[in-house]
C-alpha atoms as a PDB file:
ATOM      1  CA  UNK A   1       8.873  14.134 -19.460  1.00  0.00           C
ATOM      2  CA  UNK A   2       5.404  13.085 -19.122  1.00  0.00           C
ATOM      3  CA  UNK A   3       3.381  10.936 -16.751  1.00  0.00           C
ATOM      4  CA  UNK A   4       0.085  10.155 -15.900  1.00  0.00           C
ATOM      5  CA  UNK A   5      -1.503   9.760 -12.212  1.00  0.00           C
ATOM      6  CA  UNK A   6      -4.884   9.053 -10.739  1.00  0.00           C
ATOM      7  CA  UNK A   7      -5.441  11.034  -7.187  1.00  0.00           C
ATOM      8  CA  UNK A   8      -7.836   9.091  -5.231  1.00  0.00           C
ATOM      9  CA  UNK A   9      -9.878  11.010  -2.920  1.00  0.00           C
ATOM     10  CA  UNK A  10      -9.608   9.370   0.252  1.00  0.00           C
ATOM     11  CA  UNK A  11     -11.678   9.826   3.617  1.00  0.00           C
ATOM     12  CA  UNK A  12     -10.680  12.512   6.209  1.00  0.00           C
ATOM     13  CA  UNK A  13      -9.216  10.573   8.142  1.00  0.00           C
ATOM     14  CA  UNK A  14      -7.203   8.371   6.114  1.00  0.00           C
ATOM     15  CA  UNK A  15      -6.082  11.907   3.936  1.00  0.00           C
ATOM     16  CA  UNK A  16      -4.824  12.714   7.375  1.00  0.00           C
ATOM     17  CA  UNK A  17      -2.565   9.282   8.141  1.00  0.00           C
ATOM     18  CA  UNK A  18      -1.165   9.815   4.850  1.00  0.00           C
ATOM     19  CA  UNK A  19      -0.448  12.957   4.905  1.00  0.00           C
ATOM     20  CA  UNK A  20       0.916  13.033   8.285  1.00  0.00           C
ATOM     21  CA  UNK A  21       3.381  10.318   7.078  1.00  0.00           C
ATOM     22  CA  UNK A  22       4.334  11.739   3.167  1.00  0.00           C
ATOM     23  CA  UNK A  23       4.810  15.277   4.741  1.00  0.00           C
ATOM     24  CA  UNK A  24       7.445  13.947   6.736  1.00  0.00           C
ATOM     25  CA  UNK A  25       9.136  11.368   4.952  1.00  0.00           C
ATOM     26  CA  UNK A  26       8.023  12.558   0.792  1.00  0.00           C
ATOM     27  CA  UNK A  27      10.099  14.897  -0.824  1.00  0.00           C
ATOM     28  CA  UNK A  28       7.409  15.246  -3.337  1.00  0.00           C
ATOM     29  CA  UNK A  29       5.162  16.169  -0.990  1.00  0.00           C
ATOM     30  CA  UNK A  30       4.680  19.596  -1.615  1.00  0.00           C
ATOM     31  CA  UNK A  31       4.922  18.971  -5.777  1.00  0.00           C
ATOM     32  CA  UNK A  32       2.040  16.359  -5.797  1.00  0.00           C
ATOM     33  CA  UNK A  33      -1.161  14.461  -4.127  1.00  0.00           C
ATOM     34  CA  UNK A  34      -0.780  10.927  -3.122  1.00  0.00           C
ATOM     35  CA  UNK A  35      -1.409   9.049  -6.136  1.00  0.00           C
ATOM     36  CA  UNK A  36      -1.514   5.950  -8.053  1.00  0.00           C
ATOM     37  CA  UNK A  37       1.469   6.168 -11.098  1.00  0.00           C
ATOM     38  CA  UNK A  38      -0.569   5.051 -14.070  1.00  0.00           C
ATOM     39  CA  UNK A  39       2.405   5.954 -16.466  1.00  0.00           C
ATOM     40  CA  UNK A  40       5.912   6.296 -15.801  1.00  0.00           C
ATOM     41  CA  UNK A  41       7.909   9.649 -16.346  1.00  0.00           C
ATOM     42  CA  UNK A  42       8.832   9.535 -20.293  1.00  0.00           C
ATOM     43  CA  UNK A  43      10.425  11.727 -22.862  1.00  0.00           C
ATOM     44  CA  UNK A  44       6.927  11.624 -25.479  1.00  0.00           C
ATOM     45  CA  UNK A  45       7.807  12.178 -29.221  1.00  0.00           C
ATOM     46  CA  UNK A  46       3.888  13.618 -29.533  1.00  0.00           C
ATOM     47  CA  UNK A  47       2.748  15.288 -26.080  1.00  0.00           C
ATOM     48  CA  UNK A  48      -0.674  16.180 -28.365  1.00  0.00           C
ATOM     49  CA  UNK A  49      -0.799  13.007 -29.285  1.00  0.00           C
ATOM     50  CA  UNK A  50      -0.154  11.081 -25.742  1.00  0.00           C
ATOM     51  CA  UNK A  51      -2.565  13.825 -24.316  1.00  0.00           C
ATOM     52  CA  UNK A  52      -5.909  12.865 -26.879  1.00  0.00           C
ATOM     53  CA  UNK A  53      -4.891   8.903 -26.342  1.00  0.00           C
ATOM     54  CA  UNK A  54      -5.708   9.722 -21.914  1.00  0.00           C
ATOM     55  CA  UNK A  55      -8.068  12.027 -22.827  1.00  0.00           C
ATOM     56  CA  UNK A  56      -9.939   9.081 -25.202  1.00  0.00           C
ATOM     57  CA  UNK A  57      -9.381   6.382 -21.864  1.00  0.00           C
ATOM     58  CA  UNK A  58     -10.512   8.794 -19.277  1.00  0.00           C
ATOM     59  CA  UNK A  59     -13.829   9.180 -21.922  1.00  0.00           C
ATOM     60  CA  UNK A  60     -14.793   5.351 -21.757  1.00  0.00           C
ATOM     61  CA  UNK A  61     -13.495   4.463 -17.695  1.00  0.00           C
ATOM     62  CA  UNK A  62     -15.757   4.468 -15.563  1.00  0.00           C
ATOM     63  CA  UNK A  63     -15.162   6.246 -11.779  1.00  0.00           C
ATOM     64  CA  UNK A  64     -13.856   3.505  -9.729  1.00  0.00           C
ATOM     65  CA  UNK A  65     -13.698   2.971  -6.148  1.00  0.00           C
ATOM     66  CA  UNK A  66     -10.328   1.895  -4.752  1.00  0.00           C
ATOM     67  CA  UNK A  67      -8.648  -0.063  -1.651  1.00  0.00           C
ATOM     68  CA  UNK A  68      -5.533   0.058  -0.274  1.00  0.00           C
ATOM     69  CA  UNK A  69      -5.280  -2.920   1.974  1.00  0.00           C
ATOM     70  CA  UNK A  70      -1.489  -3.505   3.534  1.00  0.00           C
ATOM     71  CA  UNK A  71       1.699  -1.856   3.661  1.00  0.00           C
ATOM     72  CA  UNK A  72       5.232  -2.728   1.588  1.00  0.00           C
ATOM     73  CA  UNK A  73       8.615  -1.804   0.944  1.00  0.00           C
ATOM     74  CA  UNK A  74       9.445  -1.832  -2.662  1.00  0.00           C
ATOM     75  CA  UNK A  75      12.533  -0.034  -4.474  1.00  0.00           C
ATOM     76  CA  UNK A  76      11.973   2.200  -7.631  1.00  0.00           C
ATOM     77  CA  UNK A  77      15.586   1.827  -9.561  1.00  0.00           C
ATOM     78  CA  UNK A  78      13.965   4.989 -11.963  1.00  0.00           C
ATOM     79  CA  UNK A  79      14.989   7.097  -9.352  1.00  0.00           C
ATOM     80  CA  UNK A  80      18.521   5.823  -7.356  1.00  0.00           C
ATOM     81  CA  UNK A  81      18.268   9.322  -5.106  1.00  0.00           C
ATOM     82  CA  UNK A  82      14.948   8.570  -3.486  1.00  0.00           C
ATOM     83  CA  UNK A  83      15.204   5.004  -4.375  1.00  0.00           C
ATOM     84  CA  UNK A  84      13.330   2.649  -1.594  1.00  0.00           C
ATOM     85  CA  UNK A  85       9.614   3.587  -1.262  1.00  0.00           C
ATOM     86  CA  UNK A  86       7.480   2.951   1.825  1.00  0.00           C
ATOM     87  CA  UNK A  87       3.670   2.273  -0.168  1.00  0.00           C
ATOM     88  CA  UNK A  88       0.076   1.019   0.377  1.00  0.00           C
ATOM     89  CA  UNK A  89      -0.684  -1.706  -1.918  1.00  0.00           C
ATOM     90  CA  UNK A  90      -3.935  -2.329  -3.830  1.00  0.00           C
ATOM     91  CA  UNK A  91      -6.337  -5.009  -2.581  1.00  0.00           C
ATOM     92  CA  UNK A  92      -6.712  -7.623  -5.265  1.00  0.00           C
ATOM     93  CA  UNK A  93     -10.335  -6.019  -6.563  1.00  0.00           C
ATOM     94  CA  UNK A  94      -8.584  -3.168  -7.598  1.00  0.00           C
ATOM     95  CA  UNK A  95      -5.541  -4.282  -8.829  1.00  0.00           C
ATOM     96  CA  UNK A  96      -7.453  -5.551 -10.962  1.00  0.00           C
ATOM     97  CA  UNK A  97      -9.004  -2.341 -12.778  1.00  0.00           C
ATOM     98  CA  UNK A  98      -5.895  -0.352 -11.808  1.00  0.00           C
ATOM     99  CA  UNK A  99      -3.558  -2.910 -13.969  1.00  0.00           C
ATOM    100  CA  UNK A 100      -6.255  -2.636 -16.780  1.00  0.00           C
ATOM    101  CA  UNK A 101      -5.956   1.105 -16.881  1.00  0.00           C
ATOM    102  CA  UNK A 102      -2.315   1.103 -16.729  1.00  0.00           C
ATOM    103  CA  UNK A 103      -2.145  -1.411 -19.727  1.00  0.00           C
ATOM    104  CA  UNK A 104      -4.966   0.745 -21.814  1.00  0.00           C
ATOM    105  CA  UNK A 105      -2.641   3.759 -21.021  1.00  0.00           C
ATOM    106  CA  UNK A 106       0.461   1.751 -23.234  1.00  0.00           C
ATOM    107  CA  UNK A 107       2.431  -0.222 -19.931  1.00  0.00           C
ATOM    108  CA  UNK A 108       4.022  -2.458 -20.607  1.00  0.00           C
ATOM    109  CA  UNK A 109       4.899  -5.227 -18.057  1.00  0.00           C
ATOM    110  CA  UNK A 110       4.553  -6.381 -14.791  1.00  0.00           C
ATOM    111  CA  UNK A 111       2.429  -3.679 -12.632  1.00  0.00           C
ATOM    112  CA  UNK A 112       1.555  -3.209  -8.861  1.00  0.00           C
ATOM    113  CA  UNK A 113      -0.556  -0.464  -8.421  1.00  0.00           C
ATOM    114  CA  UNK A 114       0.327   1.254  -5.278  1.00  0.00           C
ATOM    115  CA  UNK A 115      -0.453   4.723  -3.328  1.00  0.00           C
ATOM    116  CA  UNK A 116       3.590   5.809  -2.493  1.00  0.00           C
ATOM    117  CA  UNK A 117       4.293   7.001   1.255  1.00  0.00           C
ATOM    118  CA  UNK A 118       7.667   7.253   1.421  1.00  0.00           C
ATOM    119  CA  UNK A 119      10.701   7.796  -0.581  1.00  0.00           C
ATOM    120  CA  UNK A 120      14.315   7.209   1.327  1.00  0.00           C
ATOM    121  CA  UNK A 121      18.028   7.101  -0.028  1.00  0.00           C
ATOM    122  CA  UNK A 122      18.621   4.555   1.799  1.00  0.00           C
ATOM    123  CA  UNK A 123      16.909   1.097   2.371  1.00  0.00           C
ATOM    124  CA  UNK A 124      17.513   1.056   6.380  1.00  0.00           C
ATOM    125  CA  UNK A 125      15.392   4.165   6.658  1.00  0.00           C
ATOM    126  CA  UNK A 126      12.721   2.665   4.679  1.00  0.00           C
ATOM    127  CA  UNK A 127      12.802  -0.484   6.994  1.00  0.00           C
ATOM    128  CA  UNK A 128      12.858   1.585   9.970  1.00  0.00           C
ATOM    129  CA  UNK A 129       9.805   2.879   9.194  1.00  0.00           C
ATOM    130  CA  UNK A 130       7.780   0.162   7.898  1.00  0.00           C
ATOM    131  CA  UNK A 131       8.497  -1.759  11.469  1.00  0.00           C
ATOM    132  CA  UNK A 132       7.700   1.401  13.175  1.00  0.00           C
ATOM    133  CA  UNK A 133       3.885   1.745  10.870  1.00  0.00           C
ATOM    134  CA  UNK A 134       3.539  -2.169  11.730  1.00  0.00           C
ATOM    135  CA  UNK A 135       0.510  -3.566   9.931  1.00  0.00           C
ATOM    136  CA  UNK A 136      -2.177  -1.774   8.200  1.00  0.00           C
ATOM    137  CA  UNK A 137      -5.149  -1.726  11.062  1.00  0.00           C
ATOM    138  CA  UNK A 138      -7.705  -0.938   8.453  1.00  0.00           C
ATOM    139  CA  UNK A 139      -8.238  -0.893   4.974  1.00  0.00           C
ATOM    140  CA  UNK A 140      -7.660   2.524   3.270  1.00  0.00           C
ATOM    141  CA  UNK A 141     -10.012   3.373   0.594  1.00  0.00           C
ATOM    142  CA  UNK A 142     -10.856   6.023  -2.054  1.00  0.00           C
ATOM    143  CA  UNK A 143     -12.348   7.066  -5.014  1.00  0.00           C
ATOM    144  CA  UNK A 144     -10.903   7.655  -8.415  1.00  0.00           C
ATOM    145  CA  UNK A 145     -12.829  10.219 -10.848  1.00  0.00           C
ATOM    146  CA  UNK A 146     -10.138  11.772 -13.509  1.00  0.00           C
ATOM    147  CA  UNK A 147      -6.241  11.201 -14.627  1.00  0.00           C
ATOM    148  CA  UNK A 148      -3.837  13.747 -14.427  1.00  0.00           C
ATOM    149  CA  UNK A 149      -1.584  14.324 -17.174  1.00  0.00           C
ATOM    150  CA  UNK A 150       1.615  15.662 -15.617  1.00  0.00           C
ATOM    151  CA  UNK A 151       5.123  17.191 -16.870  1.00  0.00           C
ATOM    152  CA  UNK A 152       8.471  17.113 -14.964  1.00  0.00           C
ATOM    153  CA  UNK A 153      11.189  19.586 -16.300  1.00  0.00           C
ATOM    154  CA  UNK A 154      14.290  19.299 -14.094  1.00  0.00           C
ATOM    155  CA  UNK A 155      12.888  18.257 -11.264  1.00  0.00           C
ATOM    156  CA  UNK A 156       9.972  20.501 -11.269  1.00  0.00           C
ATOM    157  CA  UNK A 157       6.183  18.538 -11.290  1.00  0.00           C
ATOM    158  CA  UNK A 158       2.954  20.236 -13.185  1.00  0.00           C
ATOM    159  CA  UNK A 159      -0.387  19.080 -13.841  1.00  0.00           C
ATOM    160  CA  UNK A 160      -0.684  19.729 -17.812  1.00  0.00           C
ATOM    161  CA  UNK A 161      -4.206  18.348 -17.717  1.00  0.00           C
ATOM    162  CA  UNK A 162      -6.773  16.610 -16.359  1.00  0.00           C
ATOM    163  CA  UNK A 163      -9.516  14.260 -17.692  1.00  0.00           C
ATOM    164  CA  UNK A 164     -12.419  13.481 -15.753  1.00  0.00           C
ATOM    165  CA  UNK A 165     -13.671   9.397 -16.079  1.00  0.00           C
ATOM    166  CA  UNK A 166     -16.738   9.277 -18.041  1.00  0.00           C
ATOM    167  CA  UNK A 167     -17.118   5.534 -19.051  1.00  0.00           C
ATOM    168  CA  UNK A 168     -20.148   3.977 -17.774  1.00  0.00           C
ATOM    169  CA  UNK A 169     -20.929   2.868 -14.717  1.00  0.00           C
END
């Protein structure tokens, strides 16, 4: 399977909150940065293909700066293990340009471009923690320069490739 990500580079300290929090509570932690999903995990009939069609996005989007502004609860049905998801949602300026990408990139559908935090079996765990993080006291912001093609194979996460964002700015 194939997806494709965007790793924003956040500051030091807000790489350190969200760290602090995936480490404990992200089983992906150690597989993958915390990133914005730009396409889903799919089986791809042409990874060459799929690979030039990022590669020819990345080439005309620009680097885009990025803010996170509160914190949800949302459930991924994809993946019924790790189902509920503790996230940081995108401020509405770039939602915007997220949503675009994610559209240019073939999704289909509704979209809310999120950073993930969490992933729990069960829902009470997820609402545990969301009242125990409360509100988000700041806004957490970042910086998006490439997308990263990667493959999952049983469980197992790779970066294939990964395309800087050349588009003007």
């Amino acid at each position: 399977m194939l997806a494709v990500i965007a790793v924003p580079q956040f500051s030091n300290s807000d790489a350190a909150w969200i760290d602090t929090i995936r480490r404990a509570h992200d089983p992906q932690y150690e597989s993958v940065a915390a990133h914005v999903t730009l396409v889903f995990p799919f089986e791809s009939a042409d990874p060459d293909w799929f690979s030039g069609h990022v590669e020819a996005i990345a080439a005309v989007t620009a680097p885009m700066d990025v803010t996170f502004d509160r914190l949800a609860r949302i459930d991924n049905p994809h993946q019924p293990k790790y189902r509920f998801l503790n996230v940081l949602l995108a401020d509405a300026g770039s939602s915007v340009p997220l949503t675009a990408l994610y559209h240019a990139l073939g999704g289909k559908g509704e979209y809310e471009p999120h950073v993930t935090l969490t992933r729990f079996g069960a829902v009470f765990s997820a609402k545990a923690l969301e009242r125990q993080l409360g509100a988000l006291g700041a806004p957490v912001t970042g910086r998006i320069e490439a997308l990263d093609i990667l493959s999952i194979n049983h469980g197992a996460i790779r970066r294939e490739q990964r395309y800087a964002l050349a588009g003007p700015g």
